[in-house]
C-alpha atoms as a PDB file:
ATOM      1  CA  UNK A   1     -46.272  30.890 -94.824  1.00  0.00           C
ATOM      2  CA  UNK A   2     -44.636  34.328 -94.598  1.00  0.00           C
ATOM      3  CA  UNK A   3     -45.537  36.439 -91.466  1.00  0.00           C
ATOM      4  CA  UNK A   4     -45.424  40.195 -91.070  1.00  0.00           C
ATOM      5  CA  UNK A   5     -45.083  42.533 -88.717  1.00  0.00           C
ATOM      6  CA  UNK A   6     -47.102  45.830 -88.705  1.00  0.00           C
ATOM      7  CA  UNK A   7     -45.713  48.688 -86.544  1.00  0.00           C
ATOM      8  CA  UNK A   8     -48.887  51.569 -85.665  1.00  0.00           C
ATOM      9  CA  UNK A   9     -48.158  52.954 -88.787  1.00  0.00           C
ATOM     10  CA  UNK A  10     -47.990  50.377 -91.580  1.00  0.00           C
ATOM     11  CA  UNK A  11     -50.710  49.231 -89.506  1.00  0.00           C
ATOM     12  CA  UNK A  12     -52.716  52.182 -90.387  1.00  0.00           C
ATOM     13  CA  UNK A  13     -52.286  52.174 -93.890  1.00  0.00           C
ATOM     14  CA  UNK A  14     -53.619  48.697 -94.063  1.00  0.00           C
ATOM     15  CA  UNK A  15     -56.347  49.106 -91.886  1.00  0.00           C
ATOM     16  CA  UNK A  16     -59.293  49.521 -94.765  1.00  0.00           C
ATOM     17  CA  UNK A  17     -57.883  46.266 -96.780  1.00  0.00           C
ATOM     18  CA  UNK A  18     -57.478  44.231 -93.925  1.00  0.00           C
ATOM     19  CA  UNK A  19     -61.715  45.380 -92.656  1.00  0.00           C
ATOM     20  CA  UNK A  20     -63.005  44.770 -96.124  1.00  0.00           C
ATOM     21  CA  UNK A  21     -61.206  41.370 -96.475  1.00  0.00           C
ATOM     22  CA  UNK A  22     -62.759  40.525 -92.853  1.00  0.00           C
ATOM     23  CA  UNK A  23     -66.165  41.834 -93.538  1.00  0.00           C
ATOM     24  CA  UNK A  24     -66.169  39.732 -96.949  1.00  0.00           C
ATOM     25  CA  UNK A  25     -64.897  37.237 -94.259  1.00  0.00           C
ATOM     26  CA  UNK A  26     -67.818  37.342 -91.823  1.00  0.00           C
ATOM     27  CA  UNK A  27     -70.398  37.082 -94.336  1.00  0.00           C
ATOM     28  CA  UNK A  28     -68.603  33.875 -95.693  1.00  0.00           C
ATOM     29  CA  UNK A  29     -68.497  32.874 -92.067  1.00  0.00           C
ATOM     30  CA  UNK A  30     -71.939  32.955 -91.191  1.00  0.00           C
ATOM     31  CA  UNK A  31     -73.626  31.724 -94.207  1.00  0.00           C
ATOM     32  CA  UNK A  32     -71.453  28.806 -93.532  1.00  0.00           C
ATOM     33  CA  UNK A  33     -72.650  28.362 -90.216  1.00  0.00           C
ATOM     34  CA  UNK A  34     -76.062  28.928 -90.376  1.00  0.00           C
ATOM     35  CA  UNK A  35     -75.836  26.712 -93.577  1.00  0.00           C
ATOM     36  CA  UNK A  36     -74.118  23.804 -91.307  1.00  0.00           C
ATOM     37  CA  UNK A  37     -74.535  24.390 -87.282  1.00  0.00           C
ATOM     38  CA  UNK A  38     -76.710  21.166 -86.958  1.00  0.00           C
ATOM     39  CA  UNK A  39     -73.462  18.956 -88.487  1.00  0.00           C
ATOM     40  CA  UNK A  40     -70.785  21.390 -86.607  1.00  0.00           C
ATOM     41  CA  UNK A  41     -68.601  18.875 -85.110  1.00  0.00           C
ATOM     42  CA  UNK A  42     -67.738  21.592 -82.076  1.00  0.00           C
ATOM     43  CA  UNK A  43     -69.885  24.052 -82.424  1.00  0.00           C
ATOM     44  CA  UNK A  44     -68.769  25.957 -79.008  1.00  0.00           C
ATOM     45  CA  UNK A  45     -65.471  26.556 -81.206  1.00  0.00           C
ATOM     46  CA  UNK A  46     -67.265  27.839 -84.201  1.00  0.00           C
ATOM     47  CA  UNK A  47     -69.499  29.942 -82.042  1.00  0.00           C
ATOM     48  CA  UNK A  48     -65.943  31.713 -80.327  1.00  0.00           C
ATOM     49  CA  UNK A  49     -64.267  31.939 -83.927  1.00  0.00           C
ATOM     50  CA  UNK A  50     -67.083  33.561 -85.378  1.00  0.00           C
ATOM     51  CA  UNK A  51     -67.140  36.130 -82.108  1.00  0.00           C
ATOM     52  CA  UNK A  52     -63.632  36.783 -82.436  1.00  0.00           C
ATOM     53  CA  UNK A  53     -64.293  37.773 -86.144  1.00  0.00           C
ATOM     54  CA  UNK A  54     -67.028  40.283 -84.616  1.00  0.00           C
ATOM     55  CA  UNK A  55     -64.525  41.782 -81.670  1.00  0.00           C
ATOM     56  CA  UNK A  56     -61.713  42.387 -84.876  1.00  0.00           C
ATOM     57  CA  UNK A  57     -64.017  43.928 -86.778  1.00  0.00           C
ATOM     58  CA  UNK A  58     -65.035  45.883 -84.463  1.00  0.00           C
ATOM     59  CA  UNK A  59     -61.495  47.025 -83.157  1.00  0.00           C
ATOM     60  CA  UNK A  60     -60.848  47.665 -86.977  1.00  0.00           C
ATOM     61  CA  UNK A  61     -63.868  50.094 -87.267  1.00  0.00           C
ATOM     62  CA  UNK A  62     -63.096  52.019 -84.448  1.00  0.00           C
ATOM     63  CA  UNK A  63     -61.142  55.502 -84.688  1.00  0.00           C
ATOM     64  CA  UNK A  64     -58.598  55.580 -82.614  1.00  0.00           C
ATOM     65  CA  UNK A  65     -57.745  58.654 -80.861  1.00  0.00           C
ATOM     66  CA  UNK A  66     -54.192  60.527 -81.915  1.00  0.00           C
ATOM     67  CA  UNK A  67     -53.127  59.881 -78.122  1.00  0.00           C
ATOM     68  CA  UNK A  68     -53.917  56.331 -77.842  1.00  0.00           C
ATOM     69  CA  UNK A  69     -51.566  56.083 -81.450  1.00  0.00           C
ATOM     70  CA  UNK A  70     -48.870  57.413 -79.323  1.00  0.00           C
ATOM     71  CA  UNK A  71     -49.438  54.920 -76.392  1.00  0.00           C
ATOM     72  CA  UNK A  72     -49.659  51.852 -79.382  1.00  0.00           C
ATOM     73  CA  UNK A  73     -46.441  53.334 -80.546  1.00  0.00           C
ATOM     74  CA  UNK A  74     -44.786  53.505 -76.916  1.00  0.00           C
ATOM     75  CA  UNK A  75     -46.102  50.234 -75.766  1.00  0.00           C
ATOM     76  CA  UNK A  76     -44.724  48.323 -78.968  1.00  0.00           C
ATOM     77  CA  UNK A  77     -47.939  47.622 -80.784  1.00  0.00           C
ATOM     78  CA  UNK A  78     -47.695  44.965 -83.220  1.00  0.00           C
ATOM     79  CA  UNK A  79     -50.199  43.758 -85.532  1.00  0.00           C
ATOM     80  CA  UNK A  80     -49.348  40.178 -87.301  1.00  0.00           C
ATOM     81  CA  UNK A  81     -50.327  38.984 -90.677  1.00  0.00           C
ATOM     82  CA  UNK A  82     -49.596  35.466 -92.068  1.00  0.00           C
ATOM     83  CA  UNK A  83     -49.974  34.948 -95.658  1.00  0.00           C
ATOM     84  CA  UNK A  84     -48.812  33.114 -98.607  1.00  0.00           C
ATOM     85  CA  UNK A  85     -50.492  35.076-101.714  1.00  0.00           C
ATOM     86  CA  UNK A  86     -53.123  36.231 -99.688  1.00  0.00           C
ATOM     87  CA  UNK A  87     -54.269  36.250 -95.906  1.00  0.00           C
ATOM     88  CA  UNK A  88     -54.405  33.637 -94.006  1.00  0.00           C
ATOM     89  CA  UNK A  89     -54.613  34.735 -90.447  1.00  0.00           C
ATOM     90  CA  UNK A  90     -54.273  37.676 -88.121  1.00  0.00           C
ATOM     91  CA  UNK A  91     -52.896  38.787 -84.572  1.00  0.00           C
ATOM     92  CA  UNK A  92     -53.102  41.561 -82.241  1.00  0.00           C
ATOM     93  CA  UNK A  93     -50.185  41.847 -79.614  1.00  0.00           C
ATOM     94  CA  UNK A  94     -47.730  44.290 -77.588  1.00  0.00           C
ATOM     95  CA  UNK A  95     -44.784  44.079 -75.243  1.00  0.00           C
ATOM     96  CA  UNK A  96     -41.401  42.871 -75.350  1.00  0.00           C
ATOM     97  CA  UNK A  97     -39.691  41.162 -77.567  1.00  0.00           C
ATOM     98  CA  UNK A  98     -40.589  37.783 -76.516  1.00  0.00           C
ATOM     99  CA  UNK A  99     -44.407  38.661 -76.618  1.00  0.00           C
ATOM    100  CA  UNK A 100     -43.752  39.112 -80.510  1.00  0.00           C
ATOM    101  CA  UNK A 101     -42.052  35.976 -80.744  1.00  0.00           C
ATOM    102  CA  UNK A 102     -44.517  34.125 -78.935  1.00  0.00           C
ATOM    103  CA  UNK A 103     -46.901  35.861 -81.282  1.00  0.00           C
ATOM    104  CA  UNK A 104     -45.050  35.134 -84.467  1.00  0.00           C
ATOM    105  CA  UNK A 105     -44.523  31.300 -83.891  1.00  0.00           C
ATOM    106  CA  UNK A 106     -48.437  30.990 -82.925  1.00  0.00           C
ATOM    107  CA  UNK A 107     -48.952  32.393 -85.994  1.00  0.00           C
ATOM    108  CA  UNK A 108     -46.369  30.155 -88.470  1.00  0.00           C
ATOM    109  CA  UNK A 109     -47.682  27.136 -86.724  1.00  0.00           C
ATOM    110  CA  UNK A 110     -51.171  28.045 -87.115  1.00  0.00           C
ATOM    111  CA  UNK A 111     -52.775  28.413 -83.573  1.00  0.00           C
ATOM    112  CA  UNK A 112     -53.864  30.768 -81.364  1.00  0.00           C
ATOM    113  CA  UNK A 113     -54.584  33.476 -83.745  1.00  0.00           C
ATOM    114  CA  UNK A 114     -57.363  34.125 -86.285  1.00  0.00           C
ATOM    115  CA  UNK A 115     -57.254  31.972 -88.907  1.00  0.00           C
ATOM    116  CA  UNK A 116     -59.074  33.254 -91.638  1.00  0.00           C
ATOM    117  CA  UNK A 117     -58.681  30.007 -94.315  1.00  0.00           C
ATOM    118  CA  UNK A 118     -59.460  26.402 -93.829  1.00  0.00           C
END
């Protein structure tokens, strides 16, 4: 799995793909769950995953104001994608250097971010 790192811009001009592929996502998601809740080994976890599908969407559907670009640019935002041909997961993060590789190897081993495939 290959991950990469979006700076404010490149993040930008992926913004649209990366909403409809979560939106296509959530609808996935949920017919899942309400298909399968009852047999939902840990359904706590499901019910958090699916939220955390909402709160991205949501941060991906909001316009962000041209000052608050130039505090994402300051503040080192990063957005991560892991993918092999298509997406697998996604992360949000900021900070330092070691923020992004704490980020980075969460991501290649396949926790703590939102994994979008089975």
């Amino acid at each position: 799995m290959k991950v990469r790192k979006l700076n404010y811009p490149q993040f930008k001009l992926e913004k649209q793909k990366i909403l409809s592929l979560m939106r296509e996502w959530q609808k996935t998601a949920n017919e899942f769950f309400e298909q399968n809740y009852s047999r939902l080994s840990n359904s706590d976890l499901h019910y958090h995953w699916r939220e955390s599908v909402r709160d991205m969407i949501i941060f991906l559907e909001k316009d962000i104001p041209e000052n608050d670009e130039r505090n994402f640019e300051k503040n080192d935002f990063a957005f991560f994608i892991a993918e092999d041909d298509d997406i697998q997961g996604i992360a949000l993060g900021s900070g330092p250097t070691p923020i992004e590789a704490t980020l980075t190897n969460s991501l290649e081993s396949g926790a703590h971010f939102l994994k979008l495939k089975r």
